[in-house]
C-alpha atoms as a PDB file:
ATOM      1  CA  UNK A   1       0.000   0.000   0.000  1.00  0.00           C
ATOM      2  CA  UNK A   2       1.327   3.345  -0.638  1.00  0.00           C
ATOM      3  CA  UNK A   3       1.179   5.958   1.823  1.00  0.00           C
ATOM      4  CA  UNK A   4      -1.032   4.260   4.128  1.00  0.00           C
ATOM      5  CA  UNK A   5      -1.473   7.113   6.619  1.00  0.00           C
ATOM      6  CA  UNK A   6      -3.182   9.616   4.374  1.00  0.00           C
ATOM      7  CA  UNK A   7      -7.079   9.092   4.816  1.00  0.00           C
ATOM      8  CA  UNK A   8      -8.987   9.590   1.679  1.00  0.00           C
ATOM      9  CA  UNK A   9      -6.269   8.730  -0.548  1.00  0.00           C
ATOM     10  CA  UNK A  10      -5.573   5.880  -2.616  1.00  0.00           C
ATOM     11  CA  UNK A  11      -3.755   3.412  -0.925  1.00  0.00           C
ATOM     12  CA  UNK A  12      -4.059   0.192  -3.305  1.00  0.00           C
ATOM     13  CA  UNK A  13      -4.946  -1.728  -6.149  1.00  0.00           C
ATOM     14  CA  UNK A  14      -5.502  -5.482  -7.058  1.00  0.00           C
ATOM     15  CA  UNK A  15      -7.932  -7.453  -9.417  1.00  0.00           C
ATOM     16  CA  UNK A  16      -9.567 -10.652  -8.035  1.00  0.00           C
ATOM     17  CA  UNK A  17     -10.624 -12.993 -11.119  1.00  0.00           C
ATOM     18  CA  UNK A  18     -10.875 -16.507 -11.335  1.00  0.00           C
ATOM     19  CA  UNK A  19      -7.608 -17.576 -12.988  1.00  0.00           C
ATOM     20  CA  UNK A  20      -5.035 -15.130 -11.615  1.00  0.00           C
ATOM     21  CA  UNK A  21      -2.183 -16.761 -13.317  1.00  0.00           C
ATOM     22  CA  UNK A  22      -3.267 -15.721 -16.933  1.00  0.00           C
ATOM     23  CA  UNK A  23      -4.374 -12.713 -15.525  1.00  0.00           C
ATOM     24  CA  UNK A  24      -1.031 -12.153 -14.334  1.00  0.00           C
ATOM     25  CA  UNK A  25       0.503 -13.284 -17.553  1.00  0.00           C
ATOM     26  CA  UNK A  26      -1.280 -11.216 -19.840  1.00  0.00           C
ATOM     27  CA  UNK A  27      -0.411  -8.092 -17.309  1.00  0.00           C
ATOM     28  CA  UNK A  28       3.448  -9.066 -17.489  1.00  0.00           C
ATOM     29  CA  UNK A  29       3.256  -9.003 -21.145  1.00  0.00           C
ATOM     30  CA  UNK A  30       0.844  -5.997 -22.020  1.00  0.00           C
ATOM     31  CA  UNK A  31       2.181  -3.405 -19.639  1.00  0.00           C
ATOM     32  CA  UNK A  32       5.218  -4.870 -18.520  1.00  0.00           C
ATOM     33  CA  UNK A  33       4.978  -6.029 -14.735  1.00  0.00           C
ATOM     34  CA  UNK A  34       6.829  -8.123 -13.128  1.00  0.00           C
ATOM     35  CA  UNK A  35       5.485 -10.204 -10.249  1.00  0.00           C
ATOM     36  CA  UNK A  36       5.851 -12.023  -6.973  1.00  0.00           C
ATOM     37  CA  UNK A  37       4.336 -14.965  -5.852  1.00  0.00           C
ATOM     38  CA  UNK A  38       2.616 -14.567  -2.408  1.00  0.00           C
ATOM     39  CA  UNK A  39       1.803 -18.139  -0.509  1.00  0.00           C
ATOM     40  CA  UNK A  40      -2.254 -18.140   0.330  1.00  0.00           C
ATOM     41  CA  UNK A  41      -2.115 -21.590   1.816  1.00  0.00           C
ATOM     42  CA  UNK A  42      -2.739 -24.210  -0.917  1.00  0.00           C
ATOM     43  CA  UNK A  43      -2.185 -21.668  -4.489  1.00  0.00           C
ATOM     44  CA  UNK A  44      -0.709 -18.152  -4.626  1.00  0.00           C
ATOM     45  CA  UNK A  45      -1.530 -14.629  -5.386  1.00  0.00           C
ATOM     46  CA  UNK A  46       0.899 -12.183  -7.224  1.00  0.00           C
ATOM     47  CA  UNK A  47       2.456  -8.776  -5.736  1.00  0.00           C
ATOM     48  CA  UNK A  48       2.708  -7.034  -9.538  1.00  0.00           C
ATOM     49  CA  UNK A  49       5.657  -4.750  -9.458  1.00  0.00           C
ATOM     50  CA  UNK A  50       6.536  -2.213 -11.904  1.00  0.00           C
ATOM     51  CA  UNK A  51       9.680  -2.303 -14.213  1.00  0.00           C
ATOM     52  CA  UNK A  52      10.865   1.347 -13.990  1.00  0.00           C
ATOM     53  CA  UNK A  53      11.973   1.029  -9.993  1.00  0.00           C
ATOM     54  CA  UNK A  54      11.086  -2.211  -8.573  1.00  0.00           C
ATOM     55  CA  UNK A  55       7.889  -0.881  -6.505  1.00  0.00           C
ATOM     56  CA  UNK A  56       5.401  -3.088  -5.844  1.00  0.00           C
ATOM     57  CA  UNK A  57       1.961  -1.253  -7.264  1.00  0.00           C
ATOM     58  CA  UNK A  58      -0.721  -3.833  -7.202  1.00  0.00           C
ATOM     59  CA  UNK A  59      -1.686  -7.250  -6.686  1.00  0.00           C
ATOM     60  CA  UNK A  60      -3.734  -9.773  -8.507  1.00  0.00           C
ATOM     61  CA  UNK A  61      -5.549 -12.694  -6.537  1.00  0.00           C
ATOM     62  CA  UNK A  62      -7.668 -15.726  -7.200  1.00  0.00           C
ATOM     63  CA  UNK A  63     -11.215 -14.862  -6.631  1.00  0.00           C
ATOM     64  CA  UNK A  64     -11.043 -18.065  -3.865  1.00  0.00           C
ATOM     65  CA  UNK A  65     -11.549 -18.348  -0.093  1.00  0.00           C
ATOM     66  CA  UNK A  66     -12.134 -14.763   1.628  1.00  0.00           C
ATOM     67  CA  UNK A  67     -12.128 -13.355  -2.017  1.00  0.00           C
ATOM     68  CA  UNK A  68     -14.536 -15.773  -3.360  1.00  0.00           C
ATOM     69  CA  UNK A  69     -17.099 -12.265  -3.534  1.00  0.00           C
ATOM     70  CA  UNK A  70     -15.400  -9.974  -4.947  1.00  0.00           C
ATOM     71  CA  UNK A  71     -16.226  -9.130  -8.571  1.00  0.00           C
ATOM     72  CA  UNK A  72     -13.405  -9.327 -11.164  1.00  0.00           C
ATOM     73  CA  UNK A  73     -12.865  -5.546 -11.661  1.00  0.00           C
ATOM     74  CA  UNK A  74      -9.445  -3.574 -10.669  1.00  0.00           C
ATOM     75  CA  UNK A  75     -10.397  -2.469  -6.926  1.00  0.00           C
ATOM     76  CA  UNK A  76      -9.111   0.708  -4.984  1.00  0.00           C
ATOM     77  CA  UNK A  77      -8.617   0.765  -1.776  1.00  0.00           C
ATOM     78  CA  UNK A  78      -9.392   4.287   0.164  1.00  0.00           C
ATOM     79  CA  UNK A  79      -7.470   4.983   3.417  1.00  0.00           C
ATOM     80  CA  UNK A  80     -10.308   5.508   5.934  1.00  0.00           C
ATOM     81  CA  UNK A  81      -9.903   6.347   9.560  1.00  0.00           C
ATOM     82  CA  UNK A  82     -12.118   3.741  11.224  1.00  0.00           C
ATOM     83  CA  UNK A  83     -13.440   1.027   8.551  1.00  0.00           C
ATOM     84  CA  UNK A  84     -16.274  -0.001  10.692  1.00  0.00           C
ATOM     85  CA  UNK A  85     -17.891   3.133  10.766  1.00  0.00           C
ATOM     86  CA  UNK A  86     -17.116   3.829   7.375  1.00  0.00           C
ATOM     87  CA  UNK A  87     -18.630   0.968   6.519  1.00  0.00           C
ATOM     88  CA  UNK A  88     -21.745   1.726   8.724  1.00  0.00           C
ATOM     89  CA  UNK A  89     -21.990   4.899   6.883  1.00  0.00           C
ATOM     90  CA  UNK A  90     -22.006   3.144   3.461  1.00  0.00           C
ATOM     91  CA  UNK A  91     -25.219   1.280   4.076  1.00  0.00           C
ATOM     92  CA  UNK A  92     -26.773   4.321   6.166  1.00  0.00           C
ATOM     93  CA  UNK A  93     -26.549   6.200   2.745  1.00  0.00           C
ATOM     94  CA  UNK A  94     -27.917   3.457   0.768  1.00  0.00           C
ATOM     95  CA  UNK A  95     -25.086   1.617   0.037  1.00  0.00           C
ATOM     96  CA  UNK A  96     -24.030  -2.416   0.323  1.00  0.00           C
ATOM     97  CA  UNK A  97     -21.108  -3.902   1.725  1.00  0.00           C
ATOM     98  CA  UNK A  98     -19.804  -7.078  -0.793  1.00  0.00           C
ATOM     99  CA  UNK A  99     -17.691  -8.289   1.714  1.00  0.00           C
ATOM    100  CA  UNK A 100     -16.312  -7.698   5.435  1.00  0.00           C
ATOM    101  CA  UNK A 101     -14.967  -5.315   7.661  1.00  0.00           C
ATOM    102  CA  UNK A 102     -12.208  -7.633   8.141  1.00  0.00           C
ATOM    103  CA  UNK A 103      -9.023  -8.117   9.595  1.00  0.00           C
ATOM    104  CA  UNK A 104      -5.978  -8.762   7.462  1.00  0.00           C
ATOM    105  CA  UNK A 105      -2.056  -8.866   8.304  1.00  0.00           C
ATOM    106  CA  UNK A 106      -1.976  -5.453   7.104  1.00  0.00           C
ATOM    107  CA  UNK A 107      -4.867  -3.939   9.333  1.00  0.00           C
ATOM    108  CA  UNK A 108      -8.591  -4.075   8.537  1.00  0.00           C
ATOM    109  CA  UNK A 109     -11.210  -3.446   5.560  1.00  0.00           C
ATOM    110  CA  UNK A 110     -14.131  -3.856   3.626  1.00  0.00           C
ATOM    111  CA  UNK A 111     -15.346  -3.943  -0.064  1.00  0.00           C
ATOM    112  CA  UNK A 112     -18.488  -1.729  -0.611  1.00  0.00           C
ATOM    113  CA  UNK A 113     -20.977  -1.039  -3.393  1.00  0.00           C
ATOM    114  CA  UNK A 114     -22.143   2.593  -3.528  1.00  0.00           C
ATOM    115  CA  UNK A 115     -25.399   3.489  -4.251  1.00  0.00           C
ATOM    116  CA  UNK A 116     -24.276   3.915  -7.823  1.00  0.00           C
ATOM    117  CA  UNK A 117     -23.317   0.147  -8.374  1.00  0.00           C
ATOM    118  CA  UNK A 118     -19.394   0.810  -8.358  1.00  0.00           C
ATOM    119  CA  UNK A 119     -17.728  -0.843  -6.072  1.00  0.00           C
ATOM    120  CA  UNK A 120     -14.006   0.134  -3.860  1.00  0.00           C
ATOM    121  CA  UNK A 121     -12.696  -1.451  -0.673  1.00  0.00           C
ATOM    122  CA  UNK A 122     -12.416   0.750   2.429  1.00  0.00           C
ATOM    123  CA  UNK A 123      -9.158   0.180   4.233  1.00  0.00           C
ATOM    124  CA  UNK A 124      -7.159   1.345   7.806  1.00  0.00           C
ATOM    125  CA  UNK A 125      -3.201  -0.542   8.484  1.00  0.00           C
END
């Protein structure tokens, strides 16, 4: 995640699809990432890094296990100061929560549909 302490902002990326490895593959080729291989138990997810400096700037996962809900659409993930409430809020003002809050290694989220029909996660390390 980058900058992780700025609420509002941007923090992170990934795409959740079925078949993350071609996914991955056709990203390596098309735009030029590079990847990572990040254990999830029994298969792996991919840390995408960029080929200009070698920063990490996205991930792309197996729609599987805790991920098995999320659509297959490139995610953001907002820096929020208290996921919970923001994700309160979200339904308050007519919105849906896909999946979550949850707790991660990294600190805690939630992916949430606006009243719109696009979806983001929410997301405090």
């Amino acid at each position: 995640m980058s900058d992780s302490s700025k609420t509002g902002n941007i923090g992170w990326q990934d795409l959740t699809v079925a078949d993350a490895k071609s996914v991955r593959d056709f990203y390596t080729q098309v735009v030029g990432w590079k990847f990572t291989a990040q254990s999830m138990g029994d298969y792996e997810d991919f840390n995408m890094i960029a080929p200009s400096d070698g920063e990490t700037v996205a991930g792309i996962c197996h729609a599987r296990g805790a991920n098995a809900d999320v659509p297959p659409a490139w995610l953001i993930y907002i820096i929020v100061d208290d996921v919970d409430a923001s994700a309160a809020k979200c339904v308050e003002l007519g919105g849906k929560i896909i999946t979550g809050p949850r707790s991660t290694g990294g600190g805690r989220f939630a992916v949430i549909q606006d009243p719109a029909g696009a979806v983001c996660a929410i997301f405090k390390s």
